[in-house]
C-alpha atoms as a PDB file:
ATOM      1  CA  UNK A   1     -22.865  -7.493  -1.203  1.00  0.00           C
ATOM      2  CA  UNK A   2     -21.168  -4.252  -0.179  1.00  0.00           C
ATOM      3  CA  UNK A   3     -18.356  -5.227   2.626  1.00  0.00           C
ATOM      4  CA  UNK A   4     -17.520  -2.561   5.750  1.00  0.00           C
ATOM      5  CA  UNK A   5     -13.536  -2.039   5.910  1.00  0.00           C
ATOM      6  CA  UNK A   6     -13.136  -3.416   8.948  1.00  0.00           C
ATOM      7  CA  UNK A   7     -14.185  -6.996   7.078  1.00  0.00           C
ATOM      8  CA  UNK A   8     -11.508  -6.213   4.292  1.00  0.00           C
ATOM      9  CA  UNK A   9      -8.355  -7.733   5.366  1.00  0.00           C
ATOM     10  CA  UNK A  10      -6.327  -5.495   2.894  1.00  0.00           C
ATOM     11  CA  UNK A  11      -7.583  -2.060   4.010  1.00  0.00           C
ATOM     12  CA  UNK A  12      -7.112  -3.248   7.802  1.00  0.00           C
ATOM     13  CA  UNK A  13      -3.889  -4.331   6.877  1.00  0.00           C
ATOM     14  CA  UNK A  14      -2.715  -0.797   5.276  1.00  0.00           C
ATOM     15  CA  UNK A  15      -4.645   0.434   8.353  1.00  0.00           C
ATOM     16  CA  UNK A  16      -2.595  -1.383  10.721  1.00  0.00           C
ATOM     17  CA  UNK A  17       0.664  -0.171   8.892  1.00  0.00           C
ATOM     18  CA  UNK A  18      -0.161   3.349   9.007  1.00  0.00           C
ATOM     19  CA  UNK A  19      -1.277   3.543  12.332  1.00  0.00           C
ATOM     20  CA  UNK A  20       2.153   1.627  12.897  1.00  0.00           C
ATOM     21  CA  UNK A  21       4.823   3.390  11.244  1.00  0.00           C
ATOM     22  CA  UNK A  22       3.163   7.178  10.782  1.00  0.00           C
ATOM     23  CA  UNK A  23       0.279   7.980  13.006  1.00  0.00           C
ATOM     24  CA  UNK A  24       1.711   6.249  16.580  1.00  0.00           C
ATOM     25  CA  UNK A  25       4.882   7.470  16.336  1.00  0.00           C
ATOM     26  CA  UNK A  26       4.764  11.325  15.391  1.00  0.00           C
ATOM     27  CA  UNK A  27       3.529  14.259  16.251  1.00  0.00           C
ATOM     28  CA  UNK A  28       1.126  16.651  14.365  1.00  0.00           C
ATOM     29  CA  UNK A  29       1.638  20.242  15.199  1.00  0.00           C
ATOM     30  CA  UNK A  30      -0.797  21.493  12.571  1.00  0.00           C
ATOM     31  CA  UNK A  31      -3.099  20.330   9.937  1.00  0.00           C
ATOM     32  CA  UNK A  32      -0.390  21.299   7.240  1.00  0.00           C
ATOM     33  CA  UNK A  33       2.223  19.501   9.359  1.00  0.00           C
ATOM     34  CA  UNK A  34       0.236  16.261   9.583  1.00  0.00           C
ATOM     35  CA  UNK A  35      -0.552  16.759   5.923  1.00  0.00           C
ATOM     36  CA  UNK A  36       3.412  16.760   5.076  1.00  0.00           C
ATOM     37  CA  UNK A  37       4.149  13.796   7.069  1.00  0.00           C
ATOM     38  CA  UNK A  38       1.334  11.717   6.065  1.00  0.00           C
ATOM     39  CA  UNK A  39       2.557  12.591   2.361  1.00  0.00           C
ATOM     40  CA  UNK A  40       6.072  11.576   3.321  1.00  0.00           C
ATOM     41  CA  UNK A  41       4.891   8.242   5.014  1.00  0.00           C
ATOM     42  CA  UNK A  42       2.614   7.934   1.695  1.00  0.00           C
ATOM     43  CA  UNK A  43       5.598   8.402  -0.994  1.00  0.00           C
ATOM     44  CA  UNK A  44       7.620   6.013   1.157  1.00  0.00           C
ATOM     45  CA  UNK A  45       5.142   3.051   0.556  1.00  0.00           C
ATOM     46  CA  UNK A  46       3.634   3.877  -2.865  1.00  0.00           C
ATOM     47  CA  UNK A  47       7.407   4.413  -4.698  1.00  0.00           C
ATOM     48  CA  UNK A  48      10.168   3.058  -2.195  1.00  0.00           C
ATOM     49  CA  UNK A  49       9.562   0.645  -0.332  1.00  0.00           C
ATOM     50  CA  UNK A  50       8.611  -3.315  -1.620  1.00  0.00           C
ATOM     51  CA  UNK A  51       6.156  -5.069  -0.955  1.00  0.00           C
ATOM     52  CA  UNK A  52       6.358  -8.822  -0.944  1.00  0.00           C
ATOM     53  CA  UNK A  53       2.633  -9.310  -2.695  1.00  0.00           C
ATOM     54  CA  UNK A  54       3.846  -7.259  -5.808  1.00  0.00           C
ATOM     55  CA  UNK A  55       6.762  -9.376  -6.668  1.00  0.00           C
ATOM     56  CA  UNK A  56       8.785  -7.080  -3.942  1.00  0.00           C
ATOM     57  CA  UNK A  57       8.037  -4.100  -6.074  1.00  0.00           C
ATOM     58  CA  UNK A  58       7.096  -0.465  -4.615  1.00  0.00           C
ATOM     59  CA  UNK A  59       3.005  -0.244  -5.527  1.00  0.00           C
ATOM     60  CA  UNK A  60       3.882   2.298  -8.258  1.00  0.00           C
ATOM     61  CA  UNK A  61       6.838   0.295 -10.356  1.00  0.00           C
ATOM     62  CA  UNK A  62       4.767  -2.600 -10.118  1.00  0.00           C
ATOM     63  CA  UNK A  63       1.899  -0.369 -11.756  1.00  0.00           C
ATOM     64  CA  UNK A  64       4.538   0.733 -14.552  1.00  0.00           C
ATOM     65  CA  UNK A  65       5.921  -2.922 -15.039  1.00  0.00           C
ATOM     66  CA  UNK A  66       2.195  -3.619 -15.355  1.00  0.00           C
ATOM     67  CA  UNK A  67       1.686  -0.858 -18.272  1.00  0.00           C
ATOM     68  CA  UNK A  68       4.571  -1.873 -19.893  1.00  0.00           C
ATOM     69  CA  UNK A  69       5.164  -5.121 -19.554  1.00  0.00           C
ATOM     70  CA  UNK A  70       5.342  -8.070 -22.059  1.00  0.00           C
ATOM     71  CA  UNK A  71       3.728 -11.639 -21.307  1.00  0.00           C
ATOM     72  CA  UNK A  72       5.240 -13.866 -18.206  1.00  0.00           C
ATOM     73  CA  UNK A  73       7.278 -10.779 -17.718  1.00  0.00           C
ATOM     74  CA  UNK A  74       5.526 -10.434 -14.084  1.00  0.00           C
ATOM     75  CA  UNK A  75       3.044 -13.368 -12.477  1.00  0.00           C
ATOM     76  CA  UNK A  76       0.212 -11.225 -11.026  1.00  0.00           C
ATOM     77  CA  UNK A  77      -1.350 -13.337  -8.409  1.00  0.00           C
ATOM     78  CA  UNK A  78      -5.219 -13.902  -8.996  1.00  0.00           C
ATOM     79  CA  UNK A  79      -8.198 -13.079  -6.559  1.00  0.00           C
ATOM     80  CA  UNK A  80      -8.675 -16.844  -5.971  1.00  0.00           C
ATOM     81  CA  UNK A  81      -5.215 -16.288  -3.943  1.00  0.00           C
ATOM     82  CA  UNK A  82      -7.009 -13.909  -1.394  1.00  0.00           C
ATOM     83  CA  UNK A  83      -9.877 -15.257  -1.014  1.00  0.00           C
ATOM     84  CA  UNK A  84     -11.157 -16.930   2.516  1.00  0.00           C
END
């Protein structure tokens, strides 16, 4: 069964943030100026900032702790966590 994002709770939720912290609160004088900020606001969450559901990693070390990790290094929470 294919699922709209408006039923996902983690794309609403990264929705939610964005619209938060990036598109409510500047202002886009261009297409390359929205493009710069967005990519600024982007780099911020992927490689700076933690997040509490990756072990308070940034998305990207968690993704390199991931590749390079050895067993019961990390506990990666399972889908049964997020399910309804």
């Amino acid at each position: 069964m294919r699922r709209e994002p408006n039923q996902n709770g983690f794309i609403e939720s990264f929705n939610g943030r964005l619209r938060d912290e990036c598109l409510n609160i500047e202002l886009f004088w261009s297409v390359e100026d929205a493009r710069d900020k967005l990519e600024k606001w982007r780099m911020d969450y992927n490689h700076h900032r933690p997040h509490s559901s990756l072990a308070n990693l940034p998305p990207a070390a968690f993704a390199n702790e991931l590749q390079h990790r050895t067993p019961n290094k990390i506990r990666v929470p399972s889908i049964a966590t997020y399910s309804n």
